[in-house]
Protein backbone atom coordinates (compact mmCIF):
# COMPACT_ATOMS: atom_id res chain seq x y z
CA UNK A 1 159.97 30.78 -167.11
CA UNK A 2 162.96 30.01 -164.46
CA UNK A 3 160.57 29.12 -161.84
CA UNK A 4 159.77 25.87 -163.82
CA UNK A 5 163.55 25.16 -163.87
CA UNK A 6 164.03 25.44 -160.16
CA UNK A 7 164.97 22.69 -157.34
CA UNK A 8 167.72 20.57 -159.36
CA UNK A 9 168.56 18.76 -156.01
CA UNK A 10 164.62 17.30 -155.80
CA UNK A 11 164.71 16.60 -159.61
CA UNK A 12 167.96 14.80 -159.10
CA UNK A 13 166.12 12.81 -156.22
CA UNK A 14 163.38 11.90 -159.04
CA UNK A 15 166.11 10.61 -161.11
CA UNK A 16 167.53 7.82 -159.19
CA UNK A 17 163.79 6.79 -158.39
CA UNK A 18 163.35 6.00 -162.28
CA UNK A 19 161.46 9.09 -162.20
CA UNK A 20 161.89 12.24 -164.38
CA UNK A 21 160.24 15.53 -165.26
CA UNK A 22 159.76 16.78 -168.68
CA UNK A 23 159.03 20.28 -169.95
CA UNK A 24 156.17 19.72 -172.89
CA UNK A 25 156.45 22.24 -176.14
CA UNK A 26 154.54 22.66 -179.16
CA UNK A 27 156.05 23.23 -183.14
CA UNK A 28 152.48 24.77 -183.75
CA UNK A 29 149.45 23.68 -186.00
CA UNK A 30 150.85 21.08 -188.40
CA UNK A 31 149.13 22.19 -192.13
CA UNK A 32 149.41 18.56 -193.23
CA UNK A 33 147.33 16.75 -190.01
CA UNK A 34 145.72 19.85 -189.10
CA UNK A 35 147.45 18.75 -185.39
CA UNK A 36 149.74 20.34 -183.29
CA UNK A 37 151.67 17.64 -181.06
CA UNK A 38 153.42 17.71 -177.88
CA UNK A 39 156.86 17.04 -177.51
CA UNK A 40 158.70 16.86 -174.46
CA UNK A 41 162.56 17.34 -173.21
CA UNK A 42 164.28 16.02 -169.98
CA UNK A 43 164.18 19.49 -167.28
CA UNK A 44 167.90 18.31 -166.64
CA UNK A 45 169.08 19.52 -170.11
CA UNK A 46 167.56 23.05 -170.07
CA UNK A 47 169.30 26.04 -168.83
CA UNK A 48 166.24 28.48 -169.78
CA UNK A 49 163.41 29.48 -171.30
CA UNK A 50 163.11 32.58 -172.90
CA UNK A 51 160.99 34.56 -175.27
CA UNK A 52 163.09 34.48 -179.36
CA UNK A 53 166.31 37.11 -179.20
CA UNK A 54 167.43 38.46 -182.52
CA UNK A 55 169.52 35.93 -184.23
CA UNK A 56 172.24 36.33 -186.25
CA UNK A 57 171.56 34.60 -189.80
CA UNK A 58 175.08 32.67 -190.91
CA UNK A 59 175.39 31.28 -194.43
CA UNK A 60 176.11 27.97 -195.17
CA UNK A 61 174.29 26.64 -192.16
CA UNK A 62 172.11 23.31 -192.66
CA UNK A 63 168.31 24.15 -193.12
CA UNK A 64 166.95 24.30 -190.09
CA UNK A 65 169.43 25.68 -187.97
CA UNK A 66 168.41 30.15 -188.26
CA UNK A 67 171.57 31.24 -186.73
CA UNK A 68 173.07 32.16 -183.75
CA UNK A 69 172.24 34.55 -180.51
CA UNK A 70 175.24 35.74 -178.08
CA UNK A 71 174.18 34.84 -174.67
CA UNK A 72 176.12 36.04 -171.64
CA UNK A 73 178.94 36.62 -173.96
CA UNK A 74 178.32 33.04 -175.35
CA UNK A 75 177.92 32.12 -178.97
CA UNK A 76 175.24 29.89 -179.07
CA UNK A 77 174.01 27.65 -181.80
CA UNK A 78 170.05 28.36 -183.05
CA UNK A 79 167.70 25.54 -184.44
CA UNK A 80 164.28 25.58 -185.37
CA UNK A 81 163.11 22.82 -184.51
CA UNK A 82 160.03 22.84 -186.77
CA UNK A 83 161.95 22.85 -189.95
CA UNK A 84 164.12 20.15 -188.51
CA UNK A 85 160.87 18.21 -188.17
CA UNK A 86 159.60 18.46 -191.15
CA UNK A 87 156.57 20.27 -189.43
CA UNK A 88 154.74 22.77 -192.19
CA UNK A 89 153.36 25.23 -189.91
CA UNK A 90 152.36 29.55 -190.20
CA UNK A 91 153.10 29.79 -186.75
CA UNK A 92 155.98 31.53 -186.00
CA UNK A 93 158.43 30.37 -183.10
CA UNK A 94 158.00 32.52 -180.53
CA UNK A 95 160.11 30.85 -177.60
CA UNK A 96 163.62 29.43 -177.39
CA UNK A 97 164.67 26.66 -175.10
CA UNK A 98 168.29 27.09 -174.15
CA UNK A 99 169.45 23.26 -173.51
CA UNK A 100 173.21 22.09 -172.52
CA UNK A 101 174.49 18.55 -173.79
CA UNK A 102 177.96 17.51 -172.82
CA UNK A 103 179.02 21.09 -172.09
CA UNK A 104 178.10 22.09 -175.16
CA UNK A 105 174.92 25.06 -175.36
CA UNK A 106 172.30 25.35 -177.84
CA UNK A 107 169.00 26.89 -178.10
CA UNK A 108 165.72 25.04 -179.98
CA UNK A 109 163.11 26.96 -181.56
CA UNK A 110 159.49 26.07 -181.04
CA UNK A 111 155.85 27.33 -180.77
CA UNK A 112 155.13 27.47 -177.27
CA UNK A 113 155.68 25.21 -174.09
CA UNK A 114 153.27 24.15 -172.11
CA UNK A 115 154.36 23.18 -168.54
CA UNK A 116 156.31 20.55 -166.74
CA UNK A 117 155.35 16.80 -166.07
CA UNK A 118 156.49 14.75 -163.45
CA UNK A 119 156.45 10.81 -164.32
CA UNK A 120 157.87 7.65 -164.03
CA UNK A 121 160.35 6.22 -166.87
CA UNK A 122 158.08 3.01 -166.49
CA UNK A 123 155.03 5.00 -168.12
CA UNK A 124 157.23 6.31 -171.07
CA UNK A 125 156.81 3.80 -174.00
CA UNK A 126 158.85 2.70 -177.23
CA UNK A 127 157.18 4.44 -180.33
CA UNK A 128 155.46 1.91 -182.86
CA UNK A 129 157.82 0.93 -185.20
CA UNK A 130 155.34 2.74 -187.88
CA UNK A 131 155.13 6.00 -185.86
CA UNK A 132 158.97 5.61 -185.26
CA UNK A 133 159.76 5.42 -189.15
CA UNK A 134 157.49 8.14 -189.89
CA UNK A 135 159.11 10.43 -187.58
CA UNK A 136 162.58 9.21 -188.73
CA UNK A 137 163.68 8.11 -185.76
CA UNK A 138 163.10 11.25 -184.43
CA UNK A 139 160.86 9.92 -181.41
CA UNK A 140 162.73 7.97 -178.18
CA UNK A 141 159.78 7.29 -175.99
CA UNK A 142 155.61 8.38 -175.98
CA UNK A 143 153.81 9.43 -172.95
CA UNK A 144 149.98 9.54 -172.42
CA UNK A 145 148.10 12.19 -170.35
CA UNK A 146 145.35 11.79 -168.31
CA UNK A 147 143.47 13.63 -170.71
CA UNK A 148 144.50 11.02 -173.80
CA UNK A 149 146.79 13.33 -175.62
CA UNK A 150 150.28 11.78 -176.39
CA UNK A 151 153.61 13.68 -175.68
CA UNK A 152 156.95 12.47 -177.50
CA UNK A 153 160.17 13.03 -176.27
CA UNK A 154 162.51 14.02 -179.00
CA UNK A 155 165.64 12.48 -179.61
CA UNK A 156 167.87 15.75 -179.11
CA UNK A 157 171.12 13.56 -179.49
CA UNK A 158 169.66 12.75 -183.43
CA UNK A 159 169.10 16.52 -184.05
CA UNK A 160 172.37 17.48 -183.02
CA UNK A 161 174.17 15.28 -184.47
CA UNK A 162 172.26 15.52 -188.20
CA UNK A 163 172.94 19.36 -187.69
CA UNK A 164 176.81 19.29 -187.19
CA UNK A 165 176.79 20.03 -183.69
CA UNK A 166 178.25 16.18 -182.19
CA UNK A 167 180.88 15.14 -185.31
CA UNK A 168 182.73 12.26 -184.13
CA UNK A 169 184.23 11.32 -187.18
CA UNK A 170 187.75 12.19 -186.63
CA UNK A 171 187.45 11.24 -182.90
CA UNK A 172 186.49 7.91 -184.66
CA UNK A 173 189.64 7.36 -186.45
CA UNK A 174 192.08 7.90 -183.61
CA UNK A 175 189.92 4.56 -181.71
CA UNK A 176 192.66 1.84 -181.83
CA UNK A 177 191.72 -1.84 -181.78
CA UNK A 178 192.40 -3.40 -178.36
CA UNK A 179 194.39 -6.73 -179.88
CA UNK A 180 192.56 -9.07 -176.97
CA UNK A 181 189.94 -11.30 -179.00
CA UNK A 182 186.82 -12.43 -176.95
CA UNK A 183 186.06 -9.05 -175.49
CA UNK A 184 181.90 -8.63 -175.29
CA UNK A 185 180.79 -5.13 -174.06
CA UNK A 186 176.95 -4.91 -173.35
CA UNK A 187 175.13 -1.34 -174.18
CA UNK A 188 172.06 -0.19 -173.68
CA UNK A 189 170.41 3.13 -175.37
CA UNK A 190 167.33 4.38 -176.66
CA UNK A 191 168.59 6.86 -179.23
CA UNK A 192 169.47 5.03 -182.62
CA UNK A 193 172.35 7.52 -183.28
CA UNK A 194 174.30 7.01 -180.77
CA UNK A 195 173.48 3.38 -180.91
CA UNK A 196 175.02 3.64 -183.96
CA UNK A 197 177.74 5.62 -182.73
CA UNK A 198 178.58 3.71 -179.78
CA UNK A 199 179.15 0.46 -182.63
CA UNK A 200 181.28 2.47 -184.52
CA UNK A 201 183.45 3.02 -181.82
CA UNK A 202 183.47 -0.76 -180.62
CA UNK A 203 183.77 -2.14 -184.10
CA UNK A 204 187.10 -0.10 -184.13
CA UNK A 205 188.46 -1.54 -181.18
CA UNK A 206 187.39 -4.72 -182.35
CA UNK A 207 185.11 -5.16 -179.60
CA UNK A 208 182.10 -8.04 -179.63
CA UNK A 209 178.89 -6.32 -178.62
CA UNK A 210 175.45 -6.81 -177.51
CA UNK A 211 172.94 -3.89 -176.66
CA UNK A 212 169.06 -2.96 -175.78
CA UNK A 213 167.41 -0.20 -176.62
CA UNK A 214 166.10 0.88 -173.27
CA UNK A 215 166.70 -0.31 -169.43
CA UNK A 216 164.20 -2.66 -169.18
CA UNK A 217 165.18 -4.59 -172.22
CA UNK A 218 168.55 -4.30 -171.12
CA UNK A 219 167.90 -6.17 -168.03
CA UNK A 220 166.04 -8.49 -169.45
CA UNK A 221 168.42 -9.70 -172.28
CA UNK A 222 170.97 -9.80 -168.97
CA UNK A 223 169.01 -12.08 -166.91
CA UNK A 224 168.74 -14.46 -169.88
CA UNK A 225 172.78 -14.11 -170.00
CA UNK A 226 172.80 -15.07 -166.30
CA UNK A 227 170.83 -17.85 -166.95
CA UNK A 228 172.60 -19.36 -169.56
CA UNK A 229 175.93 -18.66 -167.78
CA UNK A 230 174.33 -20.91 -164.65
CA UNK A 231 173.26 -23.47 -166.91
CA UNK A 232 176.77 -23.92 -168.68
CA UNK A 233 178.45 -23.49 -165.00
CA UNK A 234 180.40 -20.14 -165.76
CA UNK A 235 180.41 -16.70 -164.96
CA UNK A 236 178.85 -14.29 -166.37
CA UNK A 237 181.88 -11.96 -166.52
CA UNK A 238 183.30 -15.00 -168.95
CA UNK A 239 180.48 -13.91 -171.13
CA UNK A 240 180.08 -9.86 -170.68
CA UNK A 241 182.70 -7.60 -169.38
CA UNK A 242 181.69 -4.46 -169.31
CA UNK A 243 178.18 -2.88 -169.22
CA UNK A 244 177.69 0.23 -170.51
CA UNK A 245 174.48 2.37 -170.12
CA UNK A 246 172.97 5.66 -171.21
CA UNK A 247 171.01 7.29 -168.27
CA UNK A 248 168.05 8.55 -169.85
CA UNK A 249 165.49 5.62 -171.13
CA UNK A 250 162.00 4.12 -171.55
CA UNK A 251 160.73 1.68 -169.54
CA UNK A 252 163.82 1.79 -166.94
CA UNK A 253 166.31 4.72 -167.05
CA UNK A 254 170.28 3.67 -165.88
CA UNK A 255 170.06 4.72 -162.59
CA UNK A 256 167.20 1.78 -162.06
CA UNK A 257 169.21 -0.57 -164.45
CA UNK A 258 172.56 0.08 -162.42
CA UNK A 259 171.12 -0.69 -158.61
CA UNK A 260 169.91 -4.05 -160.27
CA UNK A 261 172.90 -5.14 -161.50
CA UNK A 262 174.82 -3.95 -158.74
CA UNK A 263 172.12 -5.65 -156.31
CA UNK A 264 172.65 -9.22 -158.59
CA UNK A 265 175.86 -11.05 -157.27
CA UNK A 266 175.99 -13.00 -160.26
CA UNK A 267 176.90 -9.50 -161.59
CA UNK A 268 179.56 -8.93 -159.50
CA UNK A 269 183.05 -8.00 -161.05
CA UNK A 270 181.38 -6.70 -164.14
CA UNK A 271 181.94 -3.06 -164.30
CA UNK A 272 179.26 -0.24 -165.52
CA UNK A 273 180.12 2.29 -167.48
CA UNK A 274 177.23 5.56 -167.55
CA UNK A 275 177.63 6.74 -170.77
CA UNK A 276 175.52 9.95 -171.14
CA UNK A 277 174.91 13.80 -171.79
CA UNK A 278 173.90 14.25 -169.11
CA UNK A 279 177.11 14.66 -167.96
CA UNK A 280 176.87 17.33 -165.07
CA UNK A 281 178.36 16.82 -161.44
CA UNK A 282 174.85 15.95 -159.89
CA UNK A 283 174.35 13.82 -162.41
CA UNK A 284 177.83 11.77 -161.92
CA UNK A 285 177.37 12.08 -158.45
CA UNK A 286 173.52 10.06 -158.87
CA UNK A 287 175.53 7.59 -160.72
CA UNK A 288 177.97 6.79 -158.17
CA UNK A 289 175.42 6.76 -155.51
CA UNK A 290 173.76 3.93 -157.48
CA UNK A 291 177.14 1.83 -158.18
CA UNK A 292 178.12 3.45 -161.77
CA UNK A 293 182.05 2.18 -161.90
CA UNK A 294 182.85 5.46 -164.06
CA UNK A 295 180.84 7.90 -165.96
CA UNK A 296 181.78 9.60 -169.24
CA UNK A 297 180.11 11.98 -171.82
CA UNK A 298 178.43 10.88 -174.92
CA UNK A 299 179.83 11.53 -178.18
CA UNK A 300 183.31 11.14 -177.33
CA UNK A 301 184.58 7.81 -179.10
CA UNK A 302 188.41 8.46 -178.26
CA UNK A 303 187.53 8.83 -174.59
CA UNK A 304 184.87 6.33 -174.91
CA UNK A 305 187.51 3.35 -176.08
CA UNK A 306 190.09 4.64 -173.48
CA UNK A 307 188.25 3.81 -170.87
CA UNK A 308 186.55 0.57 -171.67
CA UNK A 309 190.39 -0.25 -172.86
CA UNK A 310 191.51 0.24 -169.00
CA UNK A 311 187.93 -1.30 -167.78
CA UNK A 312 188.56 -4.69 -169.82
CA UNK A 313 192.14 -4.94 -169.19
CA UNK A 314 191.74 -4.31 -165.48
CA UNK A 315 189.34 -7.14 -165.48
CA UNK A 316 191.30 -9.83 -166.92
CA UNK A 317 190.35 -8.89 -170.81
CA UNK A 318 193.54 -7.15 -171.78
């Protein structure tokens, strides 16, 4: 399976094109639907793929995560990814996908994969807000292939943090308000939990805050901002004053989203902040190349709130 993983340089090429590639997998023949869907992950967050080790069953674990496996002397977290789901199946995983999130290594259970798809972020949609309730909010974006089969990408942030592996709760509680009233930070992100996570951490700075939940909405609910701002003959920075995007998005990834506001003048002076997990050195240095003012990992509140702190007080907020 490494020869699917090769060439990071190209796939980091893809990336600031609004392009990605995606390595489909299967959680086997669904007994309720009689289905078996595709899912997909972003190439940039495995490490390998490799046929199931002998894991190491721990007690007291949540449901659906089966253990752990040592790998290259490395603990490393196990989850099955079908249980997680909710997916009643008889097949038995029978291959792991090692992925890495903010430093932090864990391998996913599933059925089988199938092979890697290149695409653009334009043809990955928002799930219907049916299909997206059913799933629980596990789905971020749905992909047709030429043959009319859908692949969803999983929201890998939601299943780590449900299983205990991204706790931010006493990060959260260290946050300390700003004390600078009229502060608006504008966030865009297509997972709901760290949506919900990146709130928390504003609403304990005592931040204002607007958000999107992909690039393209992002930069549309921006334009109307610029708009009004010309209208009432102000800037926009008197309105927003930082922007803060995840990379990895429907529609428009923030790469694309970044080189538009950074090609906008009436943008100019507001900072971006790349807030993502996909937090490795290519991947920062793709984010400078397209303008990103600083780039920090996801799921780190405390860090998160120091640095818009230092953003909005070095541009006239603080």
């Amino acid at each position: 399976m490494s020869e699917l993983l090769r060439n990071i340089d190209g796939r980091t090429k893809l990336a600031g094109a609004n392009k990605l590639e995606i390595l489909m997998f299967t959680l086997g023949l669904d007994n309720r639907t009689s289905r078996c869907e595709i899912f997909g992950i972003n190439v940039f967050k495995v490490r390998e793929v490799m046929r199931v080790p002998d894991i190491t069953h721990a007690p007291e674990m949540p449901g659906s995560v089966e253990g752990m496996v040592s790998l290259r002397g490395a603990l490393v977290p196990v989850i099955d990814l079908a249980k997680y789901a909710g997916v009643q199946t008889n097949n038995k995983p029978e291959i792991m996908i090692v992925t890495e999130y903010n430093g932090h290594t864990q391998g996913f259970l599933v059925a089988s994969v199938d092979t890697i798809l290149r695409l653009d972020w334009a043809s990955m949609r928002v799930p219907p807000e049916m299909v997206n309730a059913q799933m629980g909010g596990l789905v971020t974006a749905v992909t047709e292939l030429a043959d009319g089969r859908l692949v969803m990408m999983m929201d890998v942030e939601k299943v780590l943090a449900e299983t205990g592996h991204m706790n931010d709760d006493l990060a959260l509680k260290a946050v300390k308000p700003l004390g600078v009233p009229g502060c608006t930070v504008f966030f865009a992100d297509d997972s709901a939990v760290a949506r919900r996570q990146i709130v928390s951490a504003l609403d304990a700075m005592q931040v204002n805050h607007l958000s999107a939940i992909n690039g393209r909405k992002a930069w549309e609910e921006l334009q109307k901002i610029a708009g009004y701002a010309e209208s009432e003959g102000i800037l926009v920075s008197d309105m927003v004053q930082v922007i803060l995007t995840d990379v990895e998005m429907p529609e428009m990834d923030g790469y694309m989203l970044t080189r538009f506001i950074k090609e906008d003048k009436r943008f100019a002076n507001i900072p971006v902040l790349m807030h993502s997990s996909l937090s490795s050195e290519s991947n920062q240095q793709l984010g400078k190349a397209v303008g990103v003012d600083e780039y920090i990992p996801k799921f780190e509140p405390q860090k998160l709130s120091q640095v818009l702190a230092r953003l909005l007080t070095r541009h006239g907020k603080g």
